[in-house]
C-alpha atoms as a PDB file:
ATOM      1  CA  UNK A   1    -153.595 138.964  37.449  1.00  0.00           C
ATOM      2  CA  UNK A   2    -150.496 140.682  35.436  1.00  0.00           C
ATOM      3  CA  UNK A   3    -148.613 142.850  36.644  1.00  0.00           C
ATOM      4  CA  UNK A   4    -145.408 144.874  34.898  1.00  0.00           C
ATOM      5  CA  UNK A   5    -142.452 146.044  37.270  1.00  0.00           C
ATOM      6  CA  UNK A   6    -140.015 148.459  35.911  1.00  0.00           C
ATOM      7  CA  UNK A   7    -136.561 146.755  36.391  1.00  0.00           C
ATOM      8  CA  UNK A   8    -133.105 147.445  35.834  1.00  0.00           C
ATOM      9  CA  UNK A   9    -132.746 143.620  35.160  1.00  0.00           C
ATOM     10  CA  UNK A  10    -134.141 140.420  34.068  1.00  0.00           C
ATOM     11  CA  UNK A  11    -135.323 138.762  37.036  1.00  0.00           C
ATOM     12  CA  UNK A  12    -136.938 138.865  40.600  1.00  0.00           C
ATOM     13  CA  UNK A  13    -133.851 139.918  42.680  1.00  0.00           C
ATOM     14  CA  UNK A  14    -133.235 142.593  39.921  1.00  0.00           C
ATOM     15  CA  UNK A  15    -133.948 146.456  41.289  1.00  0.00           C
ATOM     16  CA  UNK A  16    -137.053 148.079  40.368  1.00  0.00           C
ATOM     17  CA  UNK A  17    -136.029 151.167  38.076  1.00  0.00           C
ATOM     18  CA  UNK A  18    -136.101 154.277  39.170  1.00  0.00           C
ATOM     19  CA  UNK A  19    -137.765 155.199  36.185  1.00  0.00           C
ATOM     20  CA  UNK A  20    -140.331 153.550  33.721  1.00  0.00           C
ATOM     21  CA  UNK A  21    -139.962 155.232  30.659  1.00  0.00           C
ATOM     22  CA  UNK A  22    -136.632 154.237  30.325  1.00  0.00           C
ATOM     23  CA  UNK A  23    -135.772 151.274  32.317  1.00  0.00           C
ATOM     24  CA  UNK A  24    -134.155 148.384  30.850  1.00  0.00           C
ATOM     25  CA  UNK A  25    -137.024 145.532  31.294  1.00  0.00           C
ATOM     26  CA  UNK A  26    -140.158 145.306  32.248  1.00  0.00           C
ATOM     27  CA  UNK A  27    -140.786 141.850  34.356  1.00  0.00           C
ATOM     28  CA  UNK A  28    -143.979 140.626  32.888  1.00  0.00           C
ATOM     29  CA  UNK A  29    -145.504 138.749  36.517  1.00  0.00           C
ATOM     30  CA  UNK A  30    -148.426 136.218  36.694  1.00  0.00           C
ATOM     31  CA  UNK A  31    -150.152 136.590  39.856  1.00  0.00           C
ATOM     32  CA  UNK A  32    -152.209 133.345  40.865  1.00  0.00           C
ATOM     33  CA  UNK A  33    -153.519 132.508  44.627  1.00  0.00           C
ATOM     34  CA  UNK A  34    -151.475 135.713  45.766  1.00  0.00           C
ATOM     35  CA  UNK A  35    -148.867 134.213  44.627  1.00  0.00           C
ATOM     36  CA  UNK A  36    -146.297 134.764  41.468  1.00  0.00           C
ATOM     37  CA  UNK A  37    -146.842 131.771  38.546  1.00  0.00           C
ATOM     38  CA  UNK A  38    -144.873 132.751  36.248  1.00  0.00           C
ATOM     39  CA  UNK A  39    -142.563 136.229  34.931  1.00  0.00           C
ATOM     40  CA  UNK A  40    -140.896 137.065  31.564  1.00  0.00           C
ATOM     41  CA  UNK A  41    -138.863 139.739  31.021  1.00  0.00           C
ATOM     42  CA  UNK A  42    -139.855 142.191  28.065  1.00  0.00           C
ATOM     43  CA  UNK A  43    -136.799 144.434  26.597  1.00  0.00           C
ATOM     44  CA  UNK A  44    -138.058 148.249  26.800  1.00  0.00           C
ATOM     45  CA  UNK A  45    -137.253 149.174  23.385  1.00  0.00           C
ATOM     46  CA  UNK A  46    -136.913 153.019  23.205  1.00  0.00           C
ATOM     47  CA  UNK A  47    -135.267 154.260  20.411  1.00  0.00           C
ATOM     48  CA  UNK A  48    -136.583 157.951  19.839  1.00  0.00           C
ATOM     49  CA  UNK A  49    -135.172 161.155  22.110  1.00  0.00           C
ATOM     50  CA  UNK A  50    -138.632 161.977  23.209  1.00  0.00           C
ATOM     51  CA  UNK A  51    -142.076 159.801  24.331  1.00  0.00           C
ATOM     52  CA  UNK A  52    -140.206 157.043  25.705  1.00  0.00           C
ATOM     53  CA  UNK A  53    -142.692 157.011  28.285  1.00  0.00           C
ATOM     54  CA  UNK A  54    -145.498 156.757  25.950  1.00  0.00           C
ATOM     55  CA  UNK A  55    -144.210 154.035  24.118  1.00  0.00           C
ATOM     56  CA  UNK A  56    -143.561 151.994  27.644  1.00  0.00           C
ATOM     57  CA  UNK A  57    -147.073 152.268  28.452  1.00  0.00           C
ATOM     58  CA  UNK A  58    -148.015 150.834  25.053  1.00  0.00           C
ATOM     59  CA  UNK A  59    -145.514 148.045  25.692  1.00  0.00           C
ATOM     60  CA  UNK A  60    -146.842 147.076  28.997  1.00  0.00           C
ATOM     61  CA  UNK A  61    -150.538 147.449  27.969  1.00  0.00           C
ATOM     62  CA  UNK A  62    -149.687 144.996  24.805  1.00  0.00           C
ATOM     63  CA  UNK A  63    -148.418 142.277  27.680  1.00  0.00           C
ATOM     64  CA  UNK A  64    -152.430 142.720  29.113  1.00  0.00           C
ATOM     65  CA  UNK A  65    -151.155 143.924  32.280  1.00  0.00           C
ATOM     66  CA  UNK A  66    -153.733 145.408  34.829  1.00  0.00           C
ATOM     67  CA  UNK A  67    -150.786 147.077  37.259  1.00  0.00           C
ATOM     68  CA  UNK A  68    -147.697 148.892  36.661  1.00  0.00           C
ATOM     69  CA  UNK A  69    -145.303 149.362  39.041  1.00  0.00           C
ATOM     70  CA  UNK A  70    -142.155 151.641  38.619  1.00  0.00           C
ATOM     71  CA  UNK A  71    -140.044 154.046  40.788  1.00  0.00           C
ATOM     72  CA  UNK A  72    -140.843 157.217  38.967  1.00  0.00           C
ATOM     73  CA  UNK A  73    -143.175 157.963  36.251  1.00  0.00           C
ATOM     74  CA  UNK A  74    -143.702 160.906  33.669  1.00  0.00           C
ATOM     75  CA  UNK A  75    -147.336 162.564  33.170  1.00  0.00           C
ATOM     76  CA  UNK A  76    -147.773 161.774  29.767  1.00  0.00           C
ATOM     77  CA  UNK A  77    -147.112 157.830  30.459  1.00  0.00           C
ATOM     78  CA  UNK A  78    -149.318 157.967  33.294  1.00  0.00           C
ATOM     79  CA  UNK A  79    -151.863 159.431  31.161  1.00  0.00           C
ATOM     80  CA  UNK A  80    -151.619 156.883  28.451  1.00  0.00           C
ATOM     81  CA  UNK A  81    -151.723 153.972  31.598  1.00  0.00           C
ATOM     82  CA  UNK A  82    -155.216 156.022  33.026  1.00  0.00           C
ATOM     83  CA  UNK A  83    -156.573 155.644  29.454  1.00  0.00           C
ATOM     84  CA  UNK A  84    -156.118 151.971  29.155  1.00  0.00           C
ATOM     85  CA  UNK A  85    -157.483 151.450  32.400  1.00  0.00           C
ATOM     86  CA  UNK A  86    -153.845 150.025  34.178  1.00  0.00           C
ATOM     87  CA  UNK A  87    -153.137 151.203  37.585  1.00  0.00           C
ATOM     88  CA  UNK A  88    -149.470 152.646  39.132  1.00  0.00           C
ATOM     89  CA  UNK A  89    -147.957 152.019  41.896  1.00  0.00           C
ATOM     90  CA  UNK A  90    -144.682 153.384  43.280  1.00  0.00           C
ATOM     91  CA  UNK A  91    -142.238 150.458  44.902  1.00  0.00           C
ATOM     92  CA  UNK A  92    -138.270 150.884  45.762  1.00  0.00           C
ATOM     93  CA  UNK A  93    -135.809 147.841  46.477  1.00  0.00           C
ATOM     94  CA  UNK A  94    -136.688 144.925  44.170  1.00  0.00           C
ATOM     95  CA  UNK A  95    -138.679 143.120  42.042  1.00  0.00           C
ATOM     96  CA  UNK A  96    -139.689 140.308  44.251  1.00  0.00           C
ATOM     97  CA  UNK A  97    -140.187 142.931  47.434  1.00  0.00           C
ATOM     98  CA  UNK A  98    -142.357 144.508  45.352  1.00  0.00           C
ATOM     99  CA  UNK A  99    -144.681 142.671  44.166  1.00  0.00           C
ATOM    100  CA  UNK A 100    -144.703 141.483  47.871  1.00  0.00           C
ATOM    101  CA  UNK A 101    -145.611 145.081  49.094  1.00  0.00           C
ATOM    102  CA  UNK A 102    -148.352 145.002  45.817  1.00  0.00           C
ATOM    103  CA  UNK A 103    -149.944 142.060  47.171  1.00  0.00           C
ATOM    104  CA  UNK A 104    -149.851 143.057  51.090  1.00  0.00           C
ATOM    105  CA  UNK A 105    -151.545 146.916  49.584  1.00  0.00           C
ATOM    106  CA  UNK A 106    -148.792 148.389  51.091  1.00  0.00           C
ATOM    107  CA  UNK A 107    -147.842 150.826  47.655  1.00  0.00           C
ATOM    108  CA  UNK A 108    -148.938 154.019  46.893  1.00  0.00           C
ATOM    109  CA  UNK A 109    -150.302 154.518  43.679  1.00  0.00           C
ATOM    110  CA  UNK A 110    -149.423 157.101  41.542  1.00  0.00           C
ATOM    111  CA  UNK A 111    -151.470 159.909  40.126  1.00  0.00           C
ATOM    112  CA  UNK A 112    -151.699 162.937  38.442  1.00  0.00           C
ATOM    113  CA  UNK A 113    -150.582 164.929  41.362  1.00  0.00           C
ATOM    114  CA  UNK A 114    -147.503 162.378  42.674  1.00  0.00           C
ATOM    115  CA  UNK A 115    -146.403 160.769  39.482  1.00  0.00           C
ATOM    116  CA  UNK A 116    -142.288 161.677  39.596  1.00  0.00           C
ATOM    117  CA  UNK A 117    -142.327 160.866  43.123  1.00  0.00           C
ATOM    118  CA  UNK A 118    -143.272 158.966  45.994  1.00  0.00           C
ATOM    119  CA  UNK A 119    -142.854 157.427  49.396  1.00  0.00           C
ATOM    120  CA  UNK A 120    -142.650 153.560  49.687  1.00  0.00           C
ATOM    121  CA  UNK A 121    -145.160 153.019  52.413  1.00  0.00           C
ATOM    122  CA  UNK A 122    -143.420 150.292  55.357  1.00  0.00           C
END
């Protein structure tokens, strides 16, 4: 499984952003046996005033990621996500906890009706 976290930095202890359209990286993570393989970080390259969450989504989709996971996410980005058949999940703290929370289903996803906010189920 691949999964794409939102992060202010470029590796595991770095903080999930608080947004995805505009976050600095995305952590491309290899999930094997429950467990992460592998992660890259992927510059989010958004250059133009407006659809930066559009162009995320086709950033993280061109990785073949399956899950998203960000702090807050725009409508149109989700929309573009729904499309391509990649599911959201909201997650605070950081990139390591997580993917932790991913794996242990304790996220909520995000959805039409909660996509620029959410709780981080404990």
């Amino acid at each position: 499984m691949r999964i794409a976290v939102a992060s202010d930095g470029k590796d595991l202890q770095s903080s999930v952003s608080a947004v995805f359209g505009r976050c600095a990286f995305f952590l491309i993570v290899e999930i094997d046996d429950n467990t992460i393989s592998s992660w890259k970080a992927v510059e989010n390259i958004h250059d133009k005033p407006e659809g930066a969450g559009i162009c995320a989504a086709k950033i993280v989709a061109e990785q073949g990621v399956t899950t998203v996971i960000a702090g807050k996410m725009g409508p149109k980005a989700l929309d573009v996500l729904k499309q391509l058949g990649i599911n959201a999940y909201f997650a605070t703290g950081s990139v390591k906890d997580a993917i932790d929370d991913f794996l242990s289903k304790r996220l909520e996803d995000i959805d039409e009706n909660n996509h620029t906010c959410g709780e981080h189920r404990q």
